[in-house]
Protein backbone atom coordinates (compact mmCIF):
# COMPACT_ATOMS: atom_id res chain seq x y z
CA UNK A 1 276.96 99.36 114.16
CA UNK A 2 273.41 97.77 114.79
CA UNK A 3 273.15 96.25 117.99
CA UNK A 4 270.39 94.79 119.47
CA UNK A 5 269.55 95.79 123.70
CA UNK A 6 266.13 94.28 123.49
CA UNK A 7 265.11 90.58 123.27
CA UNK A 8 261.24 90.06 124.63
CA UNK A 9 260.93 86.39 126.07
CA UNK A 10 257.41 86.14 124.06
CA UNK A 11 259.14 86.57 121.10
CA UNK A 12 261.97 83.43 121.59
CA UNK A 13 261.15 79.75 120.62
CA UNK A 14 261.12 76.75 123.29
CA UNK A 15 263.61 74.69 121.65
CA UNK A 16 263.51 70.97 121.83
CA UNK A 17 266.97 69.98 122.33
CA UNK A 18 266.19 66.12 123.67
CA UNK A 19 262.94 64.61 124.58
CA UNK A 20 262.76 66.27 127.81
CA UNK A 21 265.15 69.19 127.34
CA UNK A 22 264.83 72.31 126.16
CA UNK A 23 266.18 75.90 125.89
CA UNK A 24 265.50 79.52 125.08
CA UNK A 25 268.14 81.76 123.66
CA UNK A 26 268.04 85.21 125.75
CA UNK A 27 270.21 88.07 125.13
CA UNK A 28 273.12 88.10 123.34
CA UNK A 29 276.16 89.43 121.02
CA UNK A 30 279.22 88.57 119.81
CA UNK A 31 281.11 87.49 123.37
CA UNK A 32 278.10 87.04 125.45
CA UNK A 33 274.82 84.93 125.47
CA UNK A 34 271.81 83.83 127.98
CA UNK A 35 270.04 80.43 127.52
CA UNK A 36 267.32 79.61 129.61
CA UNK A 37 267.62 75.47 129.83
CA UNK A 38 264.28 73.30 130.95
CA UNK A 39 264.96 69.80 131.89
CA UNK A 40 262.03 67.47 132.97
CA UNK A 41 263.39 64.78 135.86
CA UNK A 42 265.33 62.18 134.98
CA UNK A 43 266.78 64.07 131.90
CA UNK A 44 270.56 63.59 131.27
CA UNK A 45 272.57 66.63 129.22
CA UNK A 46 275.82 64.04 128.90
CA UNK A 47 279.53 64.84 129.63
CA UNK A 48 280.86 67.62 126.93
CA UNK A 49 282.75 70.36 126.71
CA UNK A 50 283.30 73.80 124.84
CA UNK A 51 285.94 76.26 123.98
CA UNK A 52 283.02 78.55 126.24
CA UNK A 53 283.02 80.19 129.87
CA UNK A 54 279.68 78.83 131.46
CA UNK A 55 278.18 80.33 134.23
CA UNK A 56 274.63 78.14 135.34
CA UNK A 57 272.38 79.47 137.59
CA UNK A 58 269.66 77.20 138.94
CA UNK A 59 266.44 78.92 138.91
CA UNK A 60 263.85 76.14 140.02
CA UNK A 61 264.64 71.64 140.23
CA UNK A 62 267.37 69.79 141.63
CA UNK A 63 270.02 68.64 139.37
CA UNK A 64 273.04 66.59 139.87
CA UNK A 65 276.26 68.49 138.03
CA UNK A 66 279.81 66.65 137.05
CA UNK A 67 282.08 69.61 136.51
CA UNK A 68 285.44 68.23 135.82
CA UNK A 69 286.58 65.23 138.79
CA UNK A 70 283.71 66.76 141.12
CA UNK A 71 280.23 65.98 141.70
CA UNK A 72 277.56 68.80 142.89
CA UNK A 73 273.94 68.55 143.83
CA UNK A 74 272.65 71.88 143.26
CA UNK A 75 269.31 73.35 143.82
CA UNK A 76 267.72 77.16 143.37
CA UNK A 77 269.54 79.76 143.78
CA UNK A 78 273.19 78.16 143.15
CA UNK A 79 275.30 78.73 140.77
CA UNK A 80 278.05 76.87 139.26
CA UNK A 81 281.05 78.07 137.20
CA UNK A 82 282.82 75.95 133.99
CA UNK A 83 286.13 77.25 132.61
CA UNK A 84 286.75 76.54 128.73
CA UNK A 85 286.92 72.89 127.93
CA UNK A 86 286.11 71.31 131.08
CA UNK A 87 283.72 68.19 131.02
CA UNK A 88 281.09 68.48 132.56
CA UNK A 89 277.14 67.25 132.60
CA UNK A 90 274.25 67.17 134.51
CA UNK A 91 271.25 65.06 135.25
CA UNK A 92 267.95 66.70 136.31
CA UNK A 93 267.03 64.98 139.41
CA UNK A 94 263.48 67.33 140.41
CA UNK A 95 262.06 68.78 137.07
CA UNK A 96 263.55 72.44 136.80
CA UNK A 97 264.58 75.19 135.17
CA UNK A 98 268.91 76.22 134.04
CA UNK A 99 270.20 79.98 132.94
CA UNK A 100 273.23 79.27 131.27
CA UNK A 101 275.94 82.12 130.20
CA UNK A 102 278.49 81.90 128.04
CA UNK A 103 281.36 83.34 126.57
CA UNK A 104 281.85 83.81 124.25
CA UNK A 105 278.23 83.35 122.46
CA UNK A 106 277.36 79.87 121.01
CA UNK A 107 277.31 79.98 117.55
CA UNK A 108 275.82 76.42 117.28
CA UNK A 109 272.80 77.63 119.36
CA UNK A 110 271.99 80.28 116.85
């Protein structure tokens, strides 16, 4: 079995996802992946949902979240969990930076 341990940010593409969004796939395998998300103010990702756990971690911005029948404004440092196919989206409120995990990996990403 061939598994990779190593995956050097320098080496991963800036995705354009939607003028104004972005992301970088990190690390992953089979049941696990890291996506680093940028979102420029004022940026929308609209309500969706996945068969995937999501963890998001807010690393820099301010972003409005809809997770399910609840509203969040989150900021660096928080963190907010989605359990498989809850709606949810976000609007980027203060230009920042996401790192999303999921669970397993996104195939579509890839």
């Amino acid at each position: 079995m061939n598994v990779k341990n190593h995956f050097p940010g320098n080496e991963a593409a800036l995705e354009t996802v939607a003028d104004g969004l972005s992301r970088k796939i990190g690390a992953h395998n089979d049941n696990l992946m890291v996506v680093e998300v940028h979102f420029e103010a004022g940026v929308t990702a609209p309500m969706h949902h996945h068969v995937h756990e999501q963890i998001t971690y807010v690393i820099s911005g301010k972003f409005e979240f809809t997770v399910g029948d609840q509203t969040y404004v989150v900021a660096a440092g928080d963190s907010l969990y989605k359990q498989p196919n809850i709606e949810h989206g976000a609007t980027c409120l203060e230009s920042g930076t996401l790192l999303d995990v999921f669970t397993p990996h996104r195939e579509d990403f890839l």
